[in-house]
Protein backbone atom coordinates (compact mmCIF):
# COMPACT_ATOMS: atom_id res chain seq x y z
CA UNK A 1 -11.34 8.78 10.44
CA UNK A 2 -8.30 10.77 9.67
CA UNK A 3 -5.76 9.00 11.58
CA UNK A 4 -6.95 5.95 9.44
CA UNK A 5 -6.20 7.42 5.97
CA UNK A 6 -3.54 9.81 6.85
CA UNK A 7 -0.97 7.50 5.13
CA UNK A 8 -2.90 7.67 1.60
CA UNK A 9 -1.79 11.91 1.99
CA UNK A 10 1.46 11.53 3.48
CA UNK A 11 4.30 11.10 1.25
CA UNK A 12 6.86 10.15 3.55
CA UNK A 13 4.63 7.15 4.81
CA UNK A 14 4.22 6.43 1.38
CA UNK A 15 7.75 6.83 0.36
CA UNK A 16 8.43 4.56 3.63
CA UNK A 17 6.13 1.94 1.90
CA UNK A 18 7.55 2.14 -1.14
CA UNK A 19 10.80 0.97 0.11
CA UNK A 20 9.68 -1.57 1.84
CA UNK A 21 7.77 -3.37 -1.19
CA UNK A 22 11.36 -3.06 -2.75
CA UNK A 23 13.24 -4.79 -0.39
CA UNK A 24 10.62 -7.22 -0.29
CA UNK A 25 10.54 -8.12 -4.00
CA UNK A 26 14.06 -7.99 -4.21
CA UNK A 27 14.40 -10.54 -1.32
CA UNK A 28 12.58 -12.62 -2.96
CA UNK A 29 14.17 -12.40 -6.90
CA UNK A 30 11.73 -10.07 -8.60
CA UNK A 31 12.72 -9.12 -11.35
CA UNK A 32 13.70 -5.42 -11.11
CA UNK A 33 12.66 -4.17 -14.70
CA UNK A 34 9.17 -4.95 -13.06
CA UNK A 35 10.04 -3.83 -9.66
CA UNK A 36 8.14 -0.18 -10.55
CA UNK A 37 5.54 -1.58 -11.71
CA UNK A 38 4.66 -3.62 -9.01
CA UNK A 39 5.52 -1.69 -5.95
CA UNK A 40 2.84 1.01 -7.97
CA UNK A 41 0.03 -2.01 -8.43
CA UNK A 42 0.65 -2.67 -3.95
CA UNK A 43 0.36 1.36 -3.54
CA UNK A 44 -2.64 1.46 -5.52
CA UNK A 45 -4.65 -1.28 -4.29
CA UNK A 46 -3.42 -0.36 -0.46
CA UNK A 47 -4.88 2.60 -1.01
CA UNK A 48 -8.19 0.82 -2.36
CA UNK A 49 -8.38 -1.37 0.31
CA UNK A 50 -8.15 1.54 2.69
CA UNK A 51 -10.94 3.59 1.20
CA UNK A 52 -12.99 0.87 1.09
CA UNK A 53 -12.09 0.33 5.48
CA UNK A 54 -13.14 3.93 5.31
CA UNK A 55 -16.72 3.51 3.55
CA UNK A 56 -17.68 0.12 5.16
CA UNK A 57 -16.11 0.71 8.41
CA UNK A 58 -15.05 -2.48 10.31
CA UNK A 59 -18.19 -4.69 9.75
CA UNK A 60 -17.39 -8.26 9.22
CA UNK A 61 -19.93 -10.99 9.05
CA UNK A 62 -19.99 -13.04 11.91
């Protein structure tokens, strides 16, 4: 589904979430040398977790 990925392409969503990890880790005393670092690990599993939405669809065990 397009709408559901559509924030992997976009760059302004992306930039959007990028902020937003930011803020979060420095709200909470991350060290900013690793700031980068980190708010690169969240993109790339976010995007990981969302391909894998994308493959397996929305089955859960019930």
């Amino acid at each position: 589904n397009s709408t559901t990925i559509d924030w992997t392409i976009k760059e302004s969503v992306q930039a959007t979430l990028r902020r937003n990890v930011r803020r979060i880790l420095r709200k909470f005393g991350y060290p900013p040398d690793l700031q980068e670092k980190a708010v690169e690990t969240v993109i790339t599993q976010a995007k990981m977790l969302a391909e894998d939405l994308v493959k397996n669809g929305d089955n859960k065990e019930e």
